[in-house]
C-alpha atoms as a PDB file:
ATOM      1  CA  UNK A   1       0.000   0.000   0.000  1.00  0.00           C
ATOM      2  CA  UNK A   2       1.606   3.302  -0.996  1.00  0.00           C
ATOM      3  CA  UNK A   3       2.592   5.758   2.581  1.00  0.00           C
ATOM      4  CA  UNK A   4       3.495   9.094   2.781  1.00  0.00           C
ATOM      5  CA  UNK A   5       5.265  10.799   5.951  1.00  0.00           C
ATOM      6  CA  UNK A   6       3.308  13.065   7.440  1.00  0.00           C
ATOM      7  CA  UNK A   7       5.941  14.797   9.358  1.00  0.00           C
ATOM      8  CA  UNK A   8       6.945  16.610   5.888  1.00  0.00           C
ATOM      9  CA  UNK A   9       8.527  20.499   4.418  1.00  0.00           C
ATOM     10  CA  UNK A  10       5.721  22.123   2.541  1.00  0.00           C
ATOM     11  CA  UNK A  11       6.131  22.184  -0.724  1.00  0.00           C
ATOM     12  CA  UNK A  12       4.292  24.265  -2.869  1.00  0.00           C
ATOM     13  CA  UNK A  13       3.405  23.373  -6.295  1.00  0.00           C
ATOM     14  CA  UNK A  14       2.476  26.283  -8.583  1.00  0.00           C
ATOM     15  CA  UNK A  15       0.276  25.254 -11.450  1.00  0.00           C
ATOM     16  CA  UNK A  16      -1.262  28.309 -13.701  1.00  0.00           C
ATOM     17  CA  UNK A  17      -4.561  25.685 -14.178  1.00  0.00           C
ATOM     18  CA  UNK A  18      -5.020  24.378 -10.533  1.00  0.00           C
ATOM     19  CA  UNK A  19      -7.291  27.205 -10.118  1.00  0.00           C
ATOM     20  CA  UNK A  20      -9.209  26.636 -12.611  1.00  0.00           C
ATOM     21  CA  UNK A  21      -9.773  23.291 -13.461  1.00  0.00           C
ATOM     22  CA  UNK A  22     -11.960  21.875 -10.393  1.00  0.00           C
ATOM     23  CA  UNK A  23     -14.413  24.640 -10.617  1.00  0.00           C
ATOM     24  CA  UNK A  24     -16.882  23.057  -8.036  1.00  0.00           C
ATOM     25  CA  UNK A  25     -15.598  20.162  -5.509  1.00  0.00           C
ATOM     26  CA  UNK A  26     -18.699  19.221  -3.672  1.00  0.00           C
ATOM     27  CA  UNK A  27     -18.033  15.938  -2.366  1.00  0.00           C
ATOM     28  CA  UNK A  28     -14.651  13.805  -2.086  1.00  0.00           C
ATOM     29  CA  UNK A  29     -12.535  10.965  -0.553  1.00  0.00           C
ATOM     30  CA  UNK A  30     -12.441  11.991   3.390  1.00  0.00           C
ATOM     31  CA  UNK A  31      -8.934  12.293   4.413  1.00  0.00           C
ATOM     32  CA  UNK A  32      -7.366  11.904   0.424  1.00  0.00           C
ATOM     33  CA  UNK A  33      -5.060   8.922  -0.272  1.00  0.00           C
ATOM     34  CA  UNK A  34      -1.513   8.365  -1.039  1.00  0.00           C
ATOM     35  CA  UNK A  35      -1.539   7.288  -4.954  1.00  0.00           C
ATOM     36  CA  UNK A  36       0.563   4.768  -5.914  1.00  0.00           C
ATOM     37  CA  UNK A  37       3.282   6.365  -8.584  1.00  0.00           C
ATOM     38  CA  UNK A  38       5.094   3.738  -9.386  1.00  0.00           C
ATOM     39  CA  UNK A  39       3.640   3.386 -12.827  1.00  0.00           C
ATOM     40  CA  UNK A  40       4.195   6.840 -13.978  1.00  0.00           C
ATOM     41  CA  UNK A  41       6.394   7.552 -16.859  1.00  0.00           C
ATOM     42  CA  UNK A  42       9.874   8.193 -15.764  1.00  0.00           C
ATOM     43  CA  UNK A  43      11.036  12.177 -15.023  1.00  0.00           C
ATOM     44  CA  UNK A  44       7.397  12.978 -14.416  1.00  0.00           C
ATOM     45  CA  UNK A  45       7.262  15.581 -11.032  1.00  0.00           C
ATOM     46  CA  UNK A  46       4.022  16.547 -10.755  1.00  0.00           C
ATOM     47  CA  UNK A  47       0.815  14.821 -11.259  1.00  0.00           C
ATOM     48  CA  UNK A  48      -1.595  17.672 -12.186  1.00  0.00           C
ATOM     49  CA  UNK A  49      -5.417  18.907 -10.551  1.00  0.00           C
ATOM     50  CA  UNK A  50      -7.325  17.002 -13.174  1.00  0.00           C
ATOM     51  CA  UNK A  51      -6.212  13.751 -13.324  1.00  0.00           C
ATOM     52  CA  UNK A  52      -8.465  11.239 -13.526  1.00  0.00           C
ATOM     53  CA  UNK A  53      -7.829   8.402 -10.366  1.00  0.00           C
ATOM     54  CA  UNK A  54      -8.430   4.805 -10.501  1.00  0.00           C
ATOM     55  CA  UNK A  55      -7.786   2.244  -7.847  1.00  0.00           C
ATOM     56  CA  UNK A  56      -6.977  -1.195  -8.166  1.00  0.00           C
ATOM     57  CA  UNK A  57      -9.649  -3.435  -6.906  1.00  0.00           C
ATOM     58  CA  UNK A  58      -7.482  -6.495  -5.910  1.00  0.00           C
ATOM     59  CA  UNK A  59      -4.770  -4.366  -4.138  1.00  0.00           C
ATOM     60  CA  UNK A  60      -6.643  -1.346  -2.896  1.00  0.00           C
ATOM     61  CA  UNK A  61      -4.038   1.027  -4.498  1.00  0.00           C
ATOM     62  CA  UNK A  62      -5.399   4.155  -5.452  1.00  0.00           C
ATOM     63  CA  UNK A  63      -3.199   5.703  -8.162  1.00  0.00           C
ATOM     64  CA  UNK A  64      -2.695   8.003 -11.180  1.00  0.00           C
ATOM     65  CA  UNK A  65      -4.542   6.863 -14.659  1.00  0.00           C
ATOM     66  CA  UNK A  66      -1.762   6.488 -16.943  1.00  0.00           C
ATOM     67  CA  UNK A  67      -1.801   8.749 -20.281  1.00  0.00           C
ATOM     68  CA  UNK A  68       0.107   7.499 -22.991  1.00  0.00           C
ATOM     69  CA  UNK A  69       0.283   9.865 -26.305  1.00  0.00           C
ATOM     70  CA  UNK A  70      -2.130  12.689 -25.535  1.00  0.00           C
ATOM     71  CA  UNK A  71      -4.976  10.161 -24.391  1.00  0.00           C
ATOM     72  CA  UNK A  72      -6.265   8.208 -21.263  1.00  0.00           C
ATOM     73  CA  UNK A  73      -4.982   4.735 -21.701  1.00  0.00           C
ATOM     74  CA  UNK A  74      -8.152   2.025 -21.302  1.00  0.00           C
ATOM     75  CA  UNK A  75      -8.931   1.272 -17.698  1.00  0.00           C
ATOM     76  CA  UNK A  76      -6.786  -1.959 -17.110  1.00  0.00           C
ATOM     77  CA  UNK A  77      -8.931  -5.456 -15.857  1.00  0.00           C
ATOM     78  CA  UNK A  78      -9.196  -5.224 -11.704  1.00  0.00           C
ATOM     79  CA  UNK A  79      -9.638  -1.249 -11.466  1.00  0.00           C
ATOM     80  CA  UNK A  80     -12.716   1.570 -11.033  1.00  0.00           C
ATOM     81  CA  UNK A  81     -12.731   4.673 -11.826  1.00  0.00           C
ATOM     82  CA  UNK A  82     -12.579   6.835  -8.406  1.00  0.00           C
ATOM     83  CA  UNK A  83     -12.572  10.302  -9.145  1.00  0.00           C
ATOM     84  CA  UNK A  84     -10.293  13.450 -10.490  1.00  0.00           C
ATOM     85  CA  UNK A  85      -7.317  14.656  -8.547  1.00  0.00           C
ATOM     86  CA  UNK A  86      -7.970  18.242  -6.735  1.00  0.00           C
ATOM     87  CA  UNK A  87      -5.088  19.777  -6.946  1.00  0.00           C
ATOM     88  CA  UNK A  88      -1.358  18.940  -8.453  1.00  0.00           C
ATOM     89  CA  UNK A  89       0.440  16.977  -5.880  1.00  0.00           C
ATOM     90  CA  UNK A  90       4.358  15.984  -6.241  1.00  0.00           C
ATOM     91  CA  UNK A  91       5.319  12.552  -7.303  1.00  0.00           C
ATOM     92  CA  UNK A  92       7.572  12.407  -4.267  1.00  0.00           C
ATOM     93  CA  UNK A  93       4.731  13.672  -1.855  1.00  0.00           C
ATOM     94  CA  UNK A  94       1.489  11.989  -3.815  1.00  0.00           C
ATOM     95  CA  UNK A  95      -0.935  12.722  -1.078  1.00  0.00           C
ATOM     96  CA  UNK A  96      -4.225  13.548  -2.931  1.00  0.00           C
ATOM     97  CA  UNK A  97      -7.461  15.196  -2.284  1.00  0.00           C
ATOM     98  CA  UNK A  98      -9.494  13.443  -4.601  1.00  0.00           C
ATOM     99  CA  UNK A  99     -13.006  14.560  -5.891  1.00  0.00           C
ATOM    100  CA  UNK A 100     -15.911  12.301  -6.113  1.00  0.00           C
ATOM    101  CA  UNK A 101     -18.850  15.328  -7.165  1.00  0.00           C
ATOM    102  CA  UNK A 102     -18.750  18.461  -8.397  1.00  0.00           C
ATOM    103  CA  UNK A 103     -17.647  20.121 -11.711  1.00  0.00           C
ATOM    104  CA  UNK A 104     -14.241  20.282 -13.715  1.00  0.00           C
ATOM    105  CA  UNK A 105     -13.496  22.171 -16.421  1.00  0.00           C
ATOM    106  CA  UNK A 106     -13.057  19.692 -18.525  1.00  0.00           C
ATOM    107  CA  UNK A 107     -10.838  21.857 -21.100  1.00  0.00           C
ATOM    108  CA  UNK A 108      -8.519  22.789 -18.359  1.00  0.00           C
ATOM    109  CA  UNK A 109      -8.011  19.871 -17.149  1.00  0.00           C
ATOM    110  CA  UNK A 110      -7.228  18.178 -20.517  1.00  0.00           C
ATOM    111  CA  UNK A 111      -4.758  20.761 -20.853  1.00  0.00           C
ATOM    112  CA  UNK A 112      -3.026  20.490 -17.775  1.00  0.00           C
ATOM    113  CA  UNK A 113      -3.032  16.403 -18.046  1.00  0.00           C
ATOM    114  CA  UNK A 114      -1.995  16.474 -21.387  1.00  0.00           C
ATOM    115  CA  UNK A 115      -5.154  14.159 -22.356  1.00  0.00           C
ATOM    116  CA  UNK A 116      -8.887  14.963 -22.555  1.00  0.00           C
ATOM    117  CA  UNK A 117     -11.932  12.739 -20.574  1.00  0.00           C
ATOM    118  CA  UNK A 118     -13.186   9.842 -22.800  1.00  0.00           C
ATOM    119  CA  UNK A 119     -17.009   9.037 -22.714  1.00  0.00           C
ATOM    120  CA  UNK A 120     -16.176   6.423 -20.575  1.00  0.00           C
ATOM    121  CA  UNK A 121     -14.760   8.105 -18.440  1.00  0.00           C
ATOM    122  CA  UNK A 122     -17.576  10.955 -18.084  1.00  0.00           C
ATOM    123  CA  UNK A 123     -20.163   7.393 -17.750  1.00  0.00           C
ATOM    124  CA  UNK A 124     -18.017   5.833 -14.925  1.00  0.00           C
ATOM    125  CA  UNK A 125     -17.879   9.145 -12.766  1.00  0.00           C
ATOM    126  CA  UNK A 126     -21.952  10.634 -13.288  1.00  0.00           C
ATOM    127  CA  UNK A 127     -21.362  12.834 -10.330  1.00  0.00           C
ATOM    128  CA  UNK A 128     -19.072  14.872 -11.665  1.00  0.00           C
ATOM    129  CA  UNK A 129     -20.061  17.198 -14.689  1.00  0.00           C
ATOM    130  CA  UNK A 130     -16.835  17.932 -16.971  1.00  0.00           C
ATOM    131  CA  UNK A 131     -17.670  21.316 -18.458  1.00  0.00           C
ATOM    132  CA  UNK A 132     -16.514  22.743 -21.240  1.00  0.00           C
ATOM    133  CA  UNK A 133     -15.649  19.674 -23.755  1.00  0.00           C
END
């Protein structure tokens, strides 16, 4: 199961599009999670407000959906859609407020991620509305 230290330096993570891509956060995971990074692409720092979470049913890892050349890859066998990350976290601190209802802008956040929410995607989470695609 992924940890974090709690006893941590602040680290602040400047994003231009954090402040605009959840544009309503009405409900989400009490208490965040640690993701799981371990699959990300090597060199990547941040993990940006936007990104769509999944979690792996058979290990209860909550982690990053990969994107592989400007698109969501397919959700792999043994995961669920969760919910969209809140707000950029670093790869070496992943502790994530994650969103489970409210509203993205979905334009922003396809920006930001690098790769725009798929219908299934939009199906799997219905309380969140991406705006703006």
């Amino acid at each position: 199961m992924a940890q974090s230290t709690l006893g941590r330096k602040s680290t602040e993570i400047i994003d231009s599009y954090d402040g605009i891509v959840i544009v309503n956060a009405l409900g989400d995971l009490p208490g965040g999670r640690t993701l799981d990074v371990s699959g990300l692409d090597e060199g990547t720092t941040v993990i940006k407000a936007g990104h769509v979470i999944v979690k792996n049913d058979s290990t209860g890892e909550f982690l990053p959906l990969k994107v592989t050349g400007g698109a969501y890859v397919t959700l792999p066998e043994s995961h669920s859609y969760v919910g969209v990350l809140k707000s950029s976290v670093s790869v070496n601190d992943p502790r994530a407020a994650i969103i489970t209802m409210g509203q993205v802008n979905g334009a922003a956040a396809a920006t930001a991620v690098g790769a725009p929410v798929t219908s299934e995607i939009k199906a799997a989470l219905p309380n969140i509305q991406f705006l703006y695609v």
